[in-house]
PDB file of N, CA and C in Angstrom:
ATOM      1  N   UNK A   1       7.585 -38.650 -30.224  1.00  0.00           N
ATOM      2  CA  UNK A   1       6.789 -37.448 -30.231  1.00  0.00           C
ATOM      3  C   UNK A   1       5.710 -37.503 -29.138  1.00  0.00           C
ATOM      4  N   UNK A   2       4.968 -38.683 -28.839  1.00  0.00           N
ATOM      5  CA  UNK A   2       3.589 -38.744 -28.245  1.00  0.00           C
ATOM      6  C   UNK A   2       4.669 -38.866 -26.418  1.00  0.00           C
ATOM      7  N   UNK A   3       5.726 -39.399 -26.718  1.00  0.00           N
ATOM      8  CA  UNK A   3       6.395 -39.246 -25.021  1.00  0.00           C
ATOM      9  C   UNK A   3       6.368 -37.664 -24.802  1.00  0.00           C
ATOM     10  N   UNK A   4       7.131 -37.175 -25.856  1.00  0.00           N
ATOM     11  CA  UNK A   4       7.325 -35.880 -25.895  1.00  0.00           C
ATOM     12  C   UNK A   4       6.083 -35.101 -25.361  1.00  0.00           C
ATOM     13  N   UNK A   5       5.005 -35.302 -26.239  1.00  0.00           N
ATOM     14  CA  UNK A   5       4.168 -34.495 -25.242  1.00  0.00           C
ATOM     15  C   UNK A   5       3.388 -34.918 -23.968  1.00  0.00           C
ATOM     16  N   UNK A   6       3.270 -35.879 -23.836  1.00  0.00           N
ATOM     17  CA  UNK A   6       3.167 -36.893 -22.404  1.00  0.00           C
ATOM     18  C   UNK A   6       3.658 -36.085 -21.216  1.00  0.00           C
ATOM     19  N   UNK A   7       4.962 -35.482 -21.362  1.00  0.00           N
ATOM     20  CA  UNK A   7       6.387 -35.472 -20.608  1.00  0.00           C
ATOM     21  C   UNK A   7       5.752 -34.273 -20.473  1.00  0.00           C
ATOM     22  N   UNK A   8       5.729 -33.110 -21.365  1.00  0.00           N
ATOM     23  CA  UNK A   8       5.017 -31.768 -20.949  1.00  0.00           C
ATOM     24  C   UNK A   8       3.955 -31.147 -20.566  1.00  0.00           C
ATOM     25  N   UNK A   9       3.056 -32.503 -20.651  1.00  0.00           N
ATOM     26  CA  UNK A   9       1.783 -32.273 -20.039  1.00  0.00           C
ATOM     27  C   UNK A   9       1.986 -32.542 -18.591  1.00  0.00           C
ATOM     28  N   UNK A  10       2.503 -33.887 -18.117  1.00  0.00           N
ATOM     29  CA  UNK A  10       2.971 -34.101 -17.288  1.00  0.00           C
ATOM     30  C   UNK A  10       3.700 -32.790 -16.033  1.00  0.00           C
ATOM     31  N   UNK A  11       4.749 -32.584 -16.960  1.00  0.00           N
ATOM     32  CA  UNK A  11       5.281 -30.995 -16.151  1.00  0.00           C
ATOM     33  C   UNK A  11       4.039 -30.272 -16.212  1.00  0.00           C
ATOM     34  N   UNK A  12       3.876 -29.835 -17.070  1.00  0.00           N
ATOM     35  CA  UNK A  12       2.505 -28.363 -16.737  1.00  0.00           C
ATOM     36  C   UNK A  12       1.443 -28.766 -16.057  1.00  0.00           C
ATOM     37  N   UNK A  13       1.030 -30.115 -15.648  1.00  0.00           N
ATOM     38  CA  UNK A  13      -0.009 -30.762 -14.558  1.00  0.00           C
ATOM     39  C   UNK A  13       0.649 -30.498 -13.360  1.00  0.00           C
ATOM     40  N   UNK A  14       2.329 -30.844 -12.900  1.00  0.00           N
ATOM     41  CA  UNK A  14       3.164 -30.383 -11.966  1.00  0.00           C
ATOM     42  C   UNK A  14       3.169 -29.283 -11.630  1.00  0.00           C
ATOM     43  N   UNK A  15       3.279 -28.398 -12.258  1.00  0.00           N
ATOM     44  CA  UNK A  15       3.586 -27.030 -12.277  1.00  0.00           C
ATOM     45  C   UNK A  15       1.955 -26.445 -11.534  1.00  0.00           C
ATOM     46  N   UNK A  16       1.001 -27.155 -12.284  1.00  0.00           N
ATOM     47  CA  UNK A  16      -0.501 -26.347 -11.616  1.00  0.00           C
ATOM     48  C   UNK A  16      -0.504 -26.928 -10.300  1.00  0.00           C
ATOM     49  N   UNK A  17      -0.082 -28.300 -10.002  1.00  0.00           N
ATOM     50  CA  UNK A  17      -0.640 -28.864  -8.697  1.00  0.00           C
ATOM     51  C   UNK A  17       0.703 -27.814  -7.761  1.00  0.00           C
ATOM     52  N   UNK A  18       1.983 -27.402  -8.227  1.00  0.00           N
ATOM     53  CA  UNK A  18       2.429 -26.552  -6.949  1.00  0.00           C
ATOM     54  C   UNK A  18       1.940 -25.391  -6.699  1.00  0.00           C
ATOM     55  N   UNK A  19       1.440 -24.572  -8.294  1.00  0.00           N
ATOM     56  CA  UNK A  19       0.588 -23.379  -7.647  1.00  0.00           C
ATOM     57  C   UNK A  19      -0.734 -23.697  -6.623  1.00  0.00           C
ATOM     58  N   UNK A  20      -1.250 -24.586  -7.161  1.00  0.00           N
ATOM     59  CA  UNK A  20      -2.209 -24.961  -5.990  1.00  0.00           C
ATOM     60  C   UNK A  20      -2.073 -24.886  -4.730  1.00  0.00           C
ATOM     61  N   UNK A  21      -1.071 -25.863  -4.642  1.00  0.00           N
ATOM     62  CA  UNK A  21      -0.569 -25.991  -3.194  1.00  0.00           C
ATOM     63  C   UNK A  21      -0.087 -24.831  -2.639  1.00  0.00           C
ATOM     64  N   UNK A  22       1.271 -24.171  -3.049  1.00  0.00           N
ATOM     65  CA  UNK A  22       1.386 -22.555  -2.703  1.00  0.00           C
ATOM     66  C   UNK A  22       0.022 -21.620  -2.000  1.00  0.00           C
ATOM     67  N   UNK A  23      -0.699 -21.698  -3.361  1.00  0.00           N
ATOM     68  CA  UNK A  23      -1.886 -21.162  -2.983  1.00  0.00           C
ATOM     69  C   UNK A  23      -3.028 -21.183  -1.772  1.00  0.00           C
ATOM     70  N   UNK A  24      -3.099 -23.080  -1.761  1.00  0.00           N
ATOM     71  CA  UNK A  24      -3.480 -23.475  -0.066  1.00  0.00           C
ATOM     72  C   UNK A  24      -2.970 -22.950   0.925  1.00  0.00           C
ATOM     73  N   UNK A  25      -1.358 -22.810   0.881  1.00  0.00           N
ATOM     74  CA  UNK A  25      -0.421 -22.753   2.087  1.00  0.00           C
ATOM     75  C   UNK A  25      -0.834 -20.800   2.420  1.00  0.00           C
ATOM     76  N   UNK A  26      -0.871 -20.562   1.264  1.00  0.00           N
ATOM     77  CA  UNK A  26      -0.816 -18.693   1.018  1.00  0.00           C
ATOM     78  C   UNK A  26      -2.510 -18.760   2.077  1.00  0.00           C
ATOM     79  N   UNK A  27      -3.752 -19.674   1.632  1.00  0.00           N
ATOM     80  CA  UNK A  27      -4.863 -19.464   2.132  1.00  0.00           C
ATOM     81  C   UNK A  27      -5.168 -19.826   4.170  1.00  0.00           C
ATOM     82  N   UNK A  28      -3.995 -20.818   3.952  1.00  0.00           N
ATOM     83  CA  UNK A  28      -3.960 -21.135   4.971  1.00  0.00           C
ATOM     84  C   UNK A  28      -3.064 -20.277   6.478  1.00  0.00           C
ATOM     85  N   UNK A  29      -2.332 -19.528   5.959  1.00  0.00           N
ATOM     86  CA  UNK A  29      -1.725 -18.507   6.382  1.00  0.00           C
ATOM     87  C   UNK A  29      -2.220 -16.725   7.035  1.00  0.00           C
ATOM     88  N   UNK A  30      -3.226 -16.751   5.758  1.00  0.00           N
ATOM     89  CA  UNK A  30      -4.390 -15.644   5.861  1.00  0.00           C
ATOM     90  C   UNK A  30      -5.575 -16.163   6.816  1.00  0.00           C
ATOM     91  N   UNK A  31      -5.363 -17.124   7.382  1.00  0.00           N
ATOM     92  CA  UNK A  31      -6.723 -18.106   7.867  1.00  0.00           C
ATOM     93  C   UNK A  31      -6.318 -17.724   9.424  1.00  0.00           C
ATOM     94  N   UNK A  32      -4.785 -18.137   9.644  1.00  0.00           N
ATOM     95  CA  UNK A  32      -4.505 -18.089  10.552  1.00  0.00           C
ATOM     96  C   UNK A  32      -4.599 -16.939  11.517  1.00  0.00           C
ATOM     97  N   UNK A  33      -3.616 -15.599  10.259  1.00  0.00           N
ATOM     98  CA  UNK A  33      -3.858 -14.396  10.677  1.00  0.00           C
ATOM     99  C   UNK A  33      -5.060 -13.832  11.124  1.00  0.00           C
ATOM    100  N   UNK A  34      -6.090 -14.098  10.598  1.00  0.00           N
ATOM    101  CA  UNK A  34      -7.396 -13.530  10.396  1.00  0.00           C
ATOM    102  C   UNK A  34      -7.844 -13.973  12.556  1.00  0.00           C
ATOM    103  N   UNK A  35      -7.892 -15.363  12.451  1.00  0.00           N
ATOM    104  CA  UNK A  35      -7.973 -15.700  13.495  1.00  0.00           C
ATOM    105  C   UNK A  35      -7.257 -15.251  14.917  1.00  0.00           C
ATOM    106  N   UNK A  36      -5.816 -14.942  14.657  1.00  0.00           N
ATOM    107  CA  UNK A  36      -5.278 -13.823  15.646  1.00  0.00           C
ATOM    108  C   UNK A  36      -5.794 -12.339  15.809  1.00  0.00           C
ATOM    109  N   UNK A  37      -6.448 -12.087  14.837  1.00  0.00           N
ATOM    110  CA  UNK A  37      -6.803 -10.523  14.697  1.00  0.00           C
ATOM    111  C   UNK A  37      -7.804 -10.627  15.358  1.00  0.00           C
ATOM    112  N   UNK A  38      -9.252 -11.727  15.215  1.00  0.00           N
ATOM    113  CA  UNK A  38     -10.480 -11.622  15.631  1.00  0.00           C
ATOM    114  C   UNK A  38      -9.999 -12.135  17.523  1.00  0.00           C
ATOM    115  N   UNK A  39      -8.918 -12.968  17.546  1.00  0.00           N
ATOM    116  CA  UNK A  39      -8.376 -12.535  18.977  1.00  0.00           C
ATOM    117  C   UNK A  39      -8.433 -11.427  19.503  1.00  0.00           C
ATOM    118  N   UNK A  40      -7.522 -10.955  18.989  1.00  0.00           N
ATOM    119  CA  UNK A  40      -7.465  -9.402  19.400  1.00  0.00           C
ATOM    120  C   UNK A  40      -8.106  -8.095  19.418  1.00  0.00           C
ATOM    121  N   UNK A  41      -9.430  -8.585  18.223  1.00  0.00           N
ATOM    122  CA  UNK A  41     -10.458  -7.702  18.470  1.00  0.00           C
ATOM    123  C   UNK A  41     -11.150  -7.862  19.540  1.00  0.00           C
ATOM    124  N   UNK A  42     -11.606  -9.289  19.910  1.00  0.00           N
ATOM    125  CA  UNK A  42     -12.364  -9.966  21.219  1.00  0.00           C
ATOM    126  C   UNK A  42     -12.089  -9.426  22.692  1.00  0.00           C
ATOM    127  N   UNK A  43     -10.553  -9.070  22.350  1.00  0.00           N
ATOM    128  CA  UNK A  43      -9.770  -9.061  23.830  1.00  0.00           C
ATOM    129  C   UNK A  43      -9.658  -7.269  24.332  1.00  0.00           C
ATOM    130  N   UNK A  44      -9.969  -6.789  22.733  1.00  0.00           N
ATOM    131  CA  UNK A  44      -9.987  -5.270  23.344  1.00  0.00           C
ATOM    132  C   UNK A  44     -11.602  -5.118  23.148  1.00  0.00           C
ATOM    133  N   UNK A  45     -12.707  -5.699  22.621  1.00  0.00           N
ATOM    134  CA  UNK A  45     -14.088  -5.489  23.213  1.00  0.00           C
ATOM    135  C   UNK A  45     -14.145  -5.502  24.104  1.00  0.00           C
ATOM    136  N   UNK A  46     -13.769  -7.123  24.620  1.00  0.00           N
ATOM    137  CA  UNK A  46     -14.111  -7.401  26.669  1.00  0.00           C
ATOM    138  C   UNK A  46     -13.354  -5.834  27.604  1.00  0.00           C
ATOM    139  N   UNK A  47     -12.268  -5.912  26.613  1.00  0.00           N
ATOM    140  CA  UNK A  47     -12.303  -4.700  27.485  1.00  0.00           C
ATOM    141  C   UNK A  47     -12.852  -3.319  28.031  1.00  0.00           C
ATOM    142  N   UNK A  48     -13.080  -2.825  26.262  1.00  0.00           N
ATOM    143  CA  UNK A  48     -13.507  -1.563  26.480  1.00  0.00           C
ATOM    144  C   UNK A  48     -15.363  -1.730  27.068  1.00  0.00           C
ATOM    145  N   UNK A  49     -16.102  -3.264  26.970  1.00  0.00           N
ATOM    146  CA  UNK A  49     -16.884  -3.340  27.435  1.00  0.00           C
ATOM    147  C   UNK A  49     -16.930  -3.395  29.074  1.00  0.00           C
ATOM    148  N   UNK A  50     -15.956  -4.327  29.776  1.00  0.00           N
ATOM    149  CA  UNK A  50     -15.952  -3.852  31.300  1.00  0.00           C
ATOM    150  C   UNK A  50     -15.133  -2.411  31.645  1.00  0.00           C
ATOM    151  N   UNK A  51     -14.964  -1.690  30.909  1.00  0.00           N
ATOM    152  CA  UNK A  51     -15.136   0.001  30.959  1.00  0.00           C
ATOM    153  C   UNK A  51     -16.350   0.645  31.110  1.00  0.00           C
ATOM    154  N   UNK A  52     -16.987   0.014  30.057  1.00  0.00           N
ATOM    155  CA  UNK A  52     -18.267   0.596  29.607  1.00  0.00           C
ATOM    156  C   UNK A  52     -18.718   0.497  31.041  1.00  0.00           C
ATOM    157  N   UNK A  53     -19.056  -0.713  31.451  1.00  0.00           N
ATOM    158  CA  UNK A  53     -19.963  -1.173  32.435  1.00  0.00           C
ATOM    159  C   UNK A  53     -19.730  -0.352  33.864  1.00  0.00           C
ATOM    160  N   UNK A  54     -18.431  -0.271  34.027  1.00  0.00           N
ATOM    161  CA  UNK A  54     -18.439   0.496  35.472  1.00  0.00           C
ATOM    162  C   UNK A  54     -18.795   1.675  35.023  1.00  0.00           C
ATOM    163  N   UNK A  55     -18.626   2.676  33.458  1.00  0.00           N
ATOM    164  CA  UNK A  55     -18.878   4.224  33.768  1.00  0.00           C
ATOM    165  C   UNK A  55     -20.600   4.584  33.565  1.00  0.00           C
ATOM    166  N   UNK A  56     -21.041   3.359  32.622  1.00  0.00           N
ATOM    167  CA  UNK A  56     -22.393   3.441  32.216  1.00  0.00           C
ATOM    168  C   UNK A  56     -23.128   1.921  32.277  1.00  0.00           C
ATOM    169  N   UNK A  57     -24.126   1.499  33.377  1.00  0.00           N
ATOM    170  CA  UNK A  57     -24.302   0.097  33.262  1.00  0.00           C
ATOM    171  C   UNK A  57     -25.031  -0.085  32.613  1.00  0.00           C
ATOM    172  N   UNK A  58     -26.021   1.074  32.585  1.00  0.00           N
ATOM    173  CA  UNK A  58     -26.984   0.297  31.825  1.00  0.00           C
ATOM    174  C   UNK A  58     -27.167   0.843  29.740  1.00  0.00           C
ATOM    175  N   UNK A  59     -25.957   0.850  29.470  1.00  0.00           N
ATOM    176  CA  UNK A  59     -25.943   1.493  28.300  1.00  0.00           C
ATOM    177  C   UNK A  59     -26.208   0.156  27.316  1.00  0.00           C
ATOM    178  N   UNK A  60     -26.379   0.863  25.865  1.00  0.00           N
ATOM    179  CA  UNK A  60     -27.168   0.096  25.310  1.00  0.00           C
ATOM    180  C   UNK A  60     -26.124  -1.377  24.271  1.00  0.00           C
ATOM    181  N   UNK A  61     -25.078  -0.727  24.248  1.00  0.00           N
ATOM    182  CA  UNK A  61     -23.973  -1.470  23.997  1.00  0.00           C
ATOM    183  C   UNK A  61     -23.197  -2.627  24.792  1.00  0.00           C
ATOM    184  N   UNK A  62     -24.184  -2.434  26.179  1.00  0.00           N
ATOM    185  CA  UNK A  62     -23.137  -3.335  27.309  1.00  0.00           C
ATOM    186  C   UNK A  62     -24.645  -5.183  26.980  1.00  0.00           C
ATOM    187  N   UNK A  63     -25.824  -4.655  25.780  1.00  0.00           N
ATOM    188  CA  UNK A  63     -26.748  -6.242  25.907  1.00  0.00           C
ATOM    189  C   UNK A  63     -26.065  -6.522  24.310  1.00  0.00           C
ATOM    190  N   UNK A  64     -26.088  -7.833  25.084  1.00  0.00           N
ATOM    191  CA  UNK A  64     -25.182  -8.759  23.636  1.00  0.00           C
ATOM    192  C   UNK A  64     -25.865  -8.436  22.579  1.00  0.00           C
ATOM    193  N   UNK A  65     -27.154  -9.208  22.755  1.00  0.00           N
ATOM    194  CA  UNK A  65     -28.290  -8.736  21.964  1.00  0.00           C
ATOM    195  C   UNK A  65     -28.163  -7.792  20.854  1.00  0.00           C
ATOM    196  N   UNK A  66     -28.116  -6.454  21.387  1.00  0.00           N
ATOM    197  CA  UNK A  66     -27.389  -5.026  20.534  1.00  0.00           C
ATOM    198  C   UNK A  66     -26.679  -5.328  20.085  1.00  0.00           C
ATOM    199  N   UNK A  67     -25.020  -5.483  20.198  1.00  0.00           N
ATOM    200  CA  UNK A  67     -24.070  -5.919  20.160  1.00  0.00           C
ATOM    201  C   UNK A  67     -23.811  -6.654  18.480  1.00  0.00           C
ATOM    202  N   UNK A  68     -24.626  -8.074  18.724  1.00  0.00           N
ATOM    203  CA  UNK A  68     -25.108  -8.745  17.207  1.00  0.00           C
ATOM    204  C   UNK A  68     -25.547  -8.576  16.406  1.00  0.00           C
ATOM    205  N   UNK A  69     -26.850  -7.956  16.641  1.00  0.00           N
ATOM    206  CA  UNK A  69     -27.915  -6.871  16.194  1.00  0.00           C
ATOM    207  C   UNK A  69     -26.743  -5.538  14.492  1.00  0.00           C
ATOM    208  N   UNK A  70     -25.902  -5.275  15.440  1.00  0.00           N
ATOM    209  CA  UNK A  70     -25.219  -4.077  14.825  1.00  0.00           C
ATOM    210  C   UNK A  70     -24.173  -5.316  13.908  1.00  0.00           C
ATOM    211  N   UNK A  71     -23.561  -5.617  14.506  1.00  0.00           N
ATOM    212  CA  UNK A  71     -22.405  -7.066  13.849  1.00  0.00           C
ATOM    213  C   UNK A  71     -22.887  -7.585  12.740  1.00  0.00           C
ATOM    214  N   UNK A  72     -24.541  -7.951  12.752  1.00  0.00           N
ATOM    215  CA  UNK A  72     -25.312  -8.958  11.471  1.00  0.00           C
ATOM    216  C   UNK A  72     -24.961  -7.711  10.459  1.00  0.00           C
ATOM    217  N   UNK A  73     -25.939  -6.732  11.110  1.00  0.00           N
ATOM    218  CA  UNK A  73     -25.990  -5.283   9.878  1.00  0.00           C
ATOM    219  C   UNK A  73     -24.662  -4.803   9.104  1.00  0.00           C
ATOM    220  N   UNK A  74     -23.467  -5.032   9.713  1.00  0.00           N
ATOM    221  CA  UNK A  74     -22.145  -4.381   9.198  1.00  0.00           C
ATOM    222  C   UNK A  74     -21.831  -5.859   8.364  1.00  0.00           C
ATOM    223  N   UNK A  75     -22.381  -6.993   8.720  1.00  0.00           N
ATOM    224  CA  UNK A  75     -22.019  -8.221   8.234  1.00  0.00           C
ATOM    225  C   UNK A  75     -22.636  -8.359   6.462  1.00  0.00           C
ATOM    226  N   UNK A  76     -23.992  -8.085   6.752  1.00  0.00           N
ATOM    227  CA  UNK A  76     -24.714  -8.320   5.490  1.00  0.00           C
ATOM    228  C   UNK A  76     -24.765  -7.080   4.042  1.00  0.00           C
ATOM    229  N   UNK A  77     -23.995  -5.741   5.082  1.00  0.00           N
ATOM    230  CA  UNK A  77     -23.665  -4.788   4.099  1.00  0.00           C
ATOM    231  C   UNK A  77     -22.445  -5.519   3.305  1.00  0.00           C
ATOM    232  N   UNK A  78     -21.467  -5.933   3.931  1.00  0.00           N
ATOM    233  CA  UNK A  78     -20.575  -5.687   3.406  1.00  0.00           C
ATOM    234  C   UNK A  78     -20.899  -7.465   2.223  1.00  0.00           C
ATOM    235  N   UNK A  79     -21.483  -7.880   2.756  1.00  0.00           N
ATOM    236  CA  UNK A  79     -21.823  -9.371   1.652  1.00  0.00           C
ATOM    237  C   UNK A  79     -23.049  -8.681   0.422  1.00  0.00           C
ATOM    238  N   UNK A  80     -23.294  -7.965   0.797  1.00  0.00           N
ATOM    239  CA  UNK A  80     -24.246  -7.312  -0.335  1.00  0.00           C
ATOM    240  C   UNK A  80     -23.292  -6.147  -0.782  1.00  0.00           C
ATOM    241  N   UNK A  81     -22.485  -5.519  -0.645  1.00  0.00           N
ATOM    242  CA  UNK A  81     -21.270  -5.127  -1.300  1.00  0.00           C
ATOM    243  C   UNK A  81     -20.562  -5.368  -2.279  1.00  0.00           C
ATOM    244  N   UNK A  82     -20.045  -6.726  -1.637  1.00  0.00           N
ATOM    245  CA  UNK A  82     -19.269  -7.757  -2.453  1.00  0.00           C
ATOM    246  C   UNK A  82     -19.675  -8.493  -3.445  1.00  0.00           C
ATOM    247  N   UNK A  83     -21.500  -8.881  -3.630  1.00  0.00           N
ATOM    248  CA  UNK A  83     -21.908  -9.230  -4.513  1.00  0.00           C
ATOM    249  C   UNK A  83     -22.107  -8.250  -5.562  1.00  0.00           C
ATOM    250  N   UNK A  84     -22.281  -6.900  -4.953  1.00  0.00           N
ATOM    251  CA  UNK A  84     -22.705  -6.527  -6.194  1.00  0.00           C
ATOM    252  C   UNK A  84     -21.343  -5.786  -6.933  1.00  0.00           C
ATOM    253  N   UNK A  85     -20.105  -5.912  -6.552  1.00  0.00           N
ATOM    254  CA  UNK A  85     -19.163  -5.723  -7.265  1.00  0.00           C
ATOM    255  C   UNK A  85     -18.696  -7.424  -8.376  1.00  0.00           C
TER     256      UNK A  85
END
């Protein structure tokens, strides 16, 4: 009896450590993506920023400064969002 349940604890300890793992692999996957996207956001800023620059130089979007400024603000809405859901 006491193997008996040994044996099924055993499996259902198995069973959690593959959802785990799944779960890593699932986190690690979204990690990746995320990181190609913020590529590709980067690569069409630089762009539409050396646009900016030849039609308007001195606009207010072309100082990093600004730039972060607006990034923190869209950053900390959305973390004060999320907390309060």
């Amino acid at each position: 009896m006491l193997d008996s349940l040994n044996l099924n604890l055993a499996r259902a300890q198995g069973r959690r450590a593959d959802d785990w793992a799944a779960y890593a692999r699932e986190l690690e996957a979204q990690l990746r993506e995320a990181e190609a996207n913020l590529r590709g956001v980067r690569a069409v800023r630089d762009a539409a920023l050396a646009e900016l620059s030849k039609v308007d130089p001195k606009n207010y979007m072309l100082v990093q400064a600004n730039r972060q400024a607006i990034g923190q603000a869209a950053y900390d809405d959305e973390m004060r969002r999320r907390r309060a859901s």
